[in-house]
PDB file of N, CA and C in Angstrom:
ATOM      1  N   UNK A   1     -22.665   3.761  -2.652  1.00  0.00           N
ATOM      2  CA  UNK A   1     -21.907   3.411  -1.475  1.00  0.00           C
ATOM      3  C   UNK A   1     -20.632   2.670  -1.898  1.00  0.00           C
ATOM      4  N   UNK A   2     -19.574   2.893  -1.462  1.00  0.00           N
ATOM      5  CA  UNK A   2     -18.068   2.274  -1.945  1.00  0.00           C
ATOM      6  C   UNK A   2     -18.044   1.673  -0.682  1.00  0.00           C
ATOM      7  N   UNK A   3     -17.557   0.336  -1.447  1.00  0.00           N
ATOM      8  CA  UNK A   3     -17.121  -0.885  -0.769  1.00  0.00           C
ATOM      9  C   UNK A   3     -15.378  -0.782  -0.530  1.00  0.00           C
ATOM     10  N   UNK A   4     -15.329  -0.278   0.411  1.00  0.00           N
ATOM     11  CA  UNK A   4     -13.529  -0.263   0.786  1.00  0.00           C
ATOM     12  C   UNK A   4     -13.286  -1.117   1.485  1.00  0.00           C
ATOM     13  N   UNK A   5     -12.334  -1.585   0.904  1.00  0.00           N
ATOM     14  CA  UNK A   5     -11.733  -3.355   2.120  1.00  0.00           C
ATOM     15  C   UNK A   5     -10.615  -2.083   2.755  1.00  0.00           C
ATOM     16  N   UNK A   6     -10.302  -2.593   4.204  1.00  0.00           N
ATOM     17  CA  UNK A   6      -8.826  -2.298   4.863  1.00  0.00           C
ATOM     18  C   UNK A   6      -7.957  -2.687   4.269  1.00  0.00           C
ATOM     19  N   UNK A   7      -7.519  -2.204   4.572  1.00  0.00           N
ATOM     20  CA  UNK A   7      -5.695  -3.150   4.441  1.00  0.00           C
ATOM     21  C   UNK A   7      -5.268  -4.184   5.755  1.00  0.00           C
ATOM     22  N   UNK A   8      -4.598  -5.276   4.895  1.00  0.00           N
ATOM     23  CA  UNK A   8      -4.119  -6.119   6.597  1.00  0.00           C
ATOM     24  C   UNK A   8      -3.084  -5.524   6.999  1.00  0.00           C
ATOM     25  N   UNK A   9      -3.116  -6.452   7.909  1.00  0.00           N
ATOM     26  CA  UNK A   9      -1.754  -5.980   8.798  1.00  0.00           C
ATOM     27  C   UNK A   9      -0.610  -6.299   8.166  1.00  0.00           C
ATOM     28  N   UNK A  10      -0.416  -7.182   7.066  1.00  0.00           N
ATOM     29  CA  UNK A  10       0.509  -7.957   6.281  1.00  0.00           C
ATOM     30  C   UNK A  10       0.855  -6.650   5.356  1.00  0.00           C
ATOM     31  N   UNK A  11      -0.213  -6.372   4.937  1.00  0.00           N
ATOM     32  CA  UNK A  11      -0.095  -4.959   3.746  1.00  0.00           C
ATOM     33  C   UNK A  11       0.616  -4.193   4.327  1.00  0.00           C
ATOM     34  N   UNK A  12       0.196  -3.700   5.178  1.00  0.00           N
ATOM     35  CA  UNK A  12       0.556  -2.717   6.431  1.00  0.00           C
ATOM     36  C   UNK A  12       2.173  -2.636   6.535  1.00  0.00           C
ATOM     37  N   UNK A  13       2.627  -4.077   6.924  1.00  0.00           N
ATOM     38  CA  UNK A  13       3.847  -4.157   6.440  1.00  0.00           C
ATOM     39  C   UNK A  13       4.905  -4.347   5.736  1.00  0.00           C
ATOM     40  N   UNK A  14       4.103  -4.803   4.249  1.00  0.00           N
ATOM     41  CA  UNK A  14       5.152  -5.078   3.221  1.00  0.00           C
ATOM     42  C   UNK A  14       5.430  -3.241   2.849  1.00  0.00           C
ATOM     43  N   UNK A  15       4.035  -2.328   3.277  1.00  0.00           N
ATOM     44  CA  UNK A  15       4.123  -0.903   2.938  1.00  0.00           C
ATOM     45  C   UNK A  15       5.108  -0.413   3.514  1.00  0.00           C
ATOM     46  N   UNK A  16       5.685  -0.602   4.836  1.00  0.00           N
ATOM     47  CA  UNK A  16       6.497   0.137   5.608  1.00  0.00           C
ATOM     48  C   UNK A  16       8.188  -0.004   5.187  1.00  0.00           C
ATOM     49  N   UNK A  17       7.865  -1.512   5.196  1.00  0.00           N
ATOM     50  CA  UNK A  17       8.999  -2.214   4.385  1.00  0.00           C
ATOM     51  C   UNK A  17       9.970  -2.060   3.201  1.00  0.00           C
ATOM     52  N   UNK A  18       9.116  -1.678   2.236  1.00  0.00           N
ATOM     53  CA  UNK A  18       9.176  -1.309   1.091  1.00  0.00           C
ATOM     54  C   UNK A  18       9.394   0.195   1.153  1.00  0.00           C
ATOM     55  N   UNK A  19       8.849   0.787   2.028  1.00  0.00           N
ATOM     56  CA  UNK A  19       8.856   2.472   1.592  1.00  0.00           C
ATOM     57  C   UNK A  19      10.550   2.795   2.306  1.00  0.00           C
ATOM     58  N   UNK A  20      10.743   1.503   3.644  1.00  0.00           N
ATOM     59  CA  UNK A  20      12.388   2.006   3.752  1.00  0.00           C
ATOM     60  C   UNK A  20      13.425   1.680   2.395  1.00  0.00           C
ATOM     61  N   UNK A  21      13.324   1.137   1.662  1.00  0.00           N
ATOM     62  CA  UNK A  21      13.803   1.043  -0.005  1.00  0.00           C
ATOM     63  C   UNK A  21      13.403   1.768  -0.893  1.00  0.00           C
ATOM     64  N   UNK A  22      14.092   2.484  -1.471  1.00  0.00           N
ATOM     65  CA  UNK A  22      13.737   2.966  -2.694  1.00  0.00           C
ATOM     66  C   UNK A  22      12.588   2.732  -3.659  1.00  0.00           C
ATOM     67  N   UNK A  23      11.885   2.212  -3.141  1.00  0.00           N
ATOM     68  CA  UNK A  23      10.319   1.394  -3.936  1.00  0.00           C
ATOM     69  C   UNK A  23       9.507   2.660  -4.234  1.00  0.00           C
ATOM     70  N   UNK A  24       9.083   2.684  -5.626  1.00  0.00           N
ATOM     71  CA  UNK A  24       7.845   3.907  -5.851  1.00  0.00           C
ATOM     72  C   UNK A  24       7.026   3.044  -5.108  1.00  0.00           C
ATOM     73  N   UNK A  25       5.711   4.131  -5.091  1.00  0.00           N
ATOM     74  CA  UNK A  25       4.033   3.985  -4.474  1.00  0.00           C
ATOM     75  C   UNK A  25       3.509   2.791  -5.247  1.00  0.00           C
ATOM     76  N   UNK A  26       4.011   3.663  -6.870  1.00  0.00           N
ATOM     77  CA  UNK A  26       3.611   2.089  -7.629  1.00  0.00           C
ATOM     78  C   UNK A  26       3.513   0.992  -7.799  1.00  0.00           C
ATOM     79  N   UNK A  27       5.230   0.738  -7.723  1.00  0.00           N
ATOM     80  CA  UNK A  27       5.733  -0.509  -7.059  1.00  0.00           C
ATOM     81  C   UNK A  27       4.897  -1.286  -6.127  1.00  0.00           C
ATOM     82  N   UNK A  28       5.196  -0.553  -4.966  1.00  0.00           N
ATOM     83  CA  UNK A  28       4.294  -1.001  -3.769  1.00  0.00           C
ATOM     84  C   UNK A  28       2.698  -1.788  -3.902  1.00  0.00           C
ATOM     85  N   UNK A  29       2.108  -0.333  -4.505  1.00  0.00           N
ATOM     86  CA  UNK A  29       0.628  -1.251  -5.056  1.00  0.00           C
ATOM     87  C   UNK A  29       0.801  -2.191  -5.725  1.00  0.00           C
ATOM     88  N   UNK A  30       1.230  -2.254  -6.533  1.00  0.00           N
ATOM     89  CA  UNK A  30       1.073  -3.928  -7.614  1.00  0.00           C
ATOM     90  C   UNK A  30       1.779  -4.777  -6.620  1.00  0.00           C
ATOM     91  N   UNK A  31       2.831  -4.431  -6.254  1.00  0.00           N
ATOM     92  CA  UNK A  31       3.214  -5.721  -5.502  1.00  0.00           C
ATOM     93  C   UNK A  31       1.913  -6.468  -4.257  1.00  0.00           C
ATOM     94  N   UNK A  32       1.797  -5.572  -3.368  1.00  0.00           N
ATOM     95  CA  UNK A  32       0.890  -5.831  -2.433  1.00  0.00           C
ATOM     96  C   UNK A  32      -0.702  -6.076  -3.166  1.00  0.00           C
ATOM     97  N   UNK A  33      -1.006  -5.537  -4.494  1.00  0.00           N
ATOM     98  CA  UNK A  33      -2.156  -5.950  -4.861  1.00  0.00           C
ATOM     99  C   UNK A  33      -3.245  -4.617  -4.609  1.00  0.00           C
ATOM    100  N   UNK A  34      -2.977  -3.636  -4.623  1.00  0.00           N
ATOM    101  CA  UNK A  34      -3.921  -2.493  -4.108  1.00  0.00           C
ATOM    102  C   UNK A  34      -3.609  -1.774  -5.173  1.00  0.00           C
ATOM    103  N   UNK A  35      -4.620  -0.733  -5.011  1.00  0.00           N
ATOM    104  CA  UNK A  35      -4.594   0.501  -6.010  1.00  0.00           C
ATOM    105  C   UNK A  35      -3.803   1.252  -5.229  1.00  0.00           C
ATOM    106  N   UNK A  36      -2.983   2.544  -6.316  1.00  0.00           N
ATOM    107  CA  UNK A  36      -2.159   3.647  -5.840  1.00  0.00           C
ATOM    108  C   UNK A  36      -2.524   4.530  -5.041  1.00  0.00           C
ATOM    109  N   UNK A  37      -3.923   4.924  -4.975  1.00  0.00           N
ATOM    110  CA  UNK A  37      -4.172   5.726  -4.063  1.00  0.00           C
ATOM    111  C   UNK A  37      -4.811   5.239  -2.254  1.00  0.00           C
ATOM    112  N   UNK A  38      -4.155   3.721  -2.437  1.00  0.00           N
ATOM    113  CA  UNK A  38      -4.499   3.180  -1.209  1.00  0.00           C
ATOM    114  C   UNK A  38      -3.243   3.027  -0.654  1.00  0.00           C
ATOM    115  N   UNK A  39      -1.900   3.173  -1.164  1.00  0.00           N
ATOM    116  CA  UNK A  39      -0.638   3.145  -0.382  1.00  0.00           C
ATOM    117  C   UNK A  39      -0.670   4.628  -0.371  1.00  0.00           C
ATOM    118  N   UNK A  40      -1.088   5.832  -1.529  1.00  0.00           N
ATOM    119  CA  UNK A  40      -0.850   7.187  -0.751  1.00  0.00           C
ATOM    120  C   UNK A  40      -1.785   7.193   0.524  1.00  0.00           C
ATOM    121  N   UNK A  41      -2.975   6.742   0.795  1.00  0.00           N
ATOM    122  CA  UNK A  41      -3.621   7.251   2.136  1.00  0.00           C
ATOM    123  C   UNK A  41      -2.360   6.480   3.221  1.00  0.00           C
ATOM    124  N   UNK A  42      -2.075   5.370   2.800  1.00  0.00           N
ATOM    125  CA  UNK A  42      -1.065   4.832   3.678  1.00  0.00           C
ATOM    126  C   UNK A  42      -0.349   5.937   4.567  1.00  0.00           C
ATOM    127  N   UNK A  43       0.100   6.206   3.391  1.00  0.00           N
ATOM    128  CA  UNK A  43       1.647   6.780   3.838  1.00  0.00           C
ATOM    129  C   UNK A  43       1.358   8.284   4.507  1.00  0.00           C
ATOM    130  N   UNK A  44       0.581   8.808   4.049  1.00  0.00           N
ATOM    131  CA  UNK A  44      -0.407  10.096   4.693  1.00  0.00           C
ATOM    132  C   UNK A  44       0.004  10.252   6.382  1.00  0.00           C
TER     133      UNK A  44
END
């Protein structure tokens, strides 16, 4: 069974934030603290 935390609402928006800038996915994750394939479902 995988233990998936949400994302906050804070995440939520440093993601939106960031994706209007030139910021890779990468970027994004380390900054906010998540793995890469939790800003791609993001952005999905």
């Amino acid at each position: 069974m995988s233990k998936y935390q949400r994302l906050t609402r804070e995440q939520r928006y440093t993601i939106e934030s960031l994706t209007r800038q030139p910021c890779s996915q990468e970027f994004i994750a380390r900054t906010i603290g998540v793995h890469l394939p939790s800003v791609g479902r993001e952005l999905k």
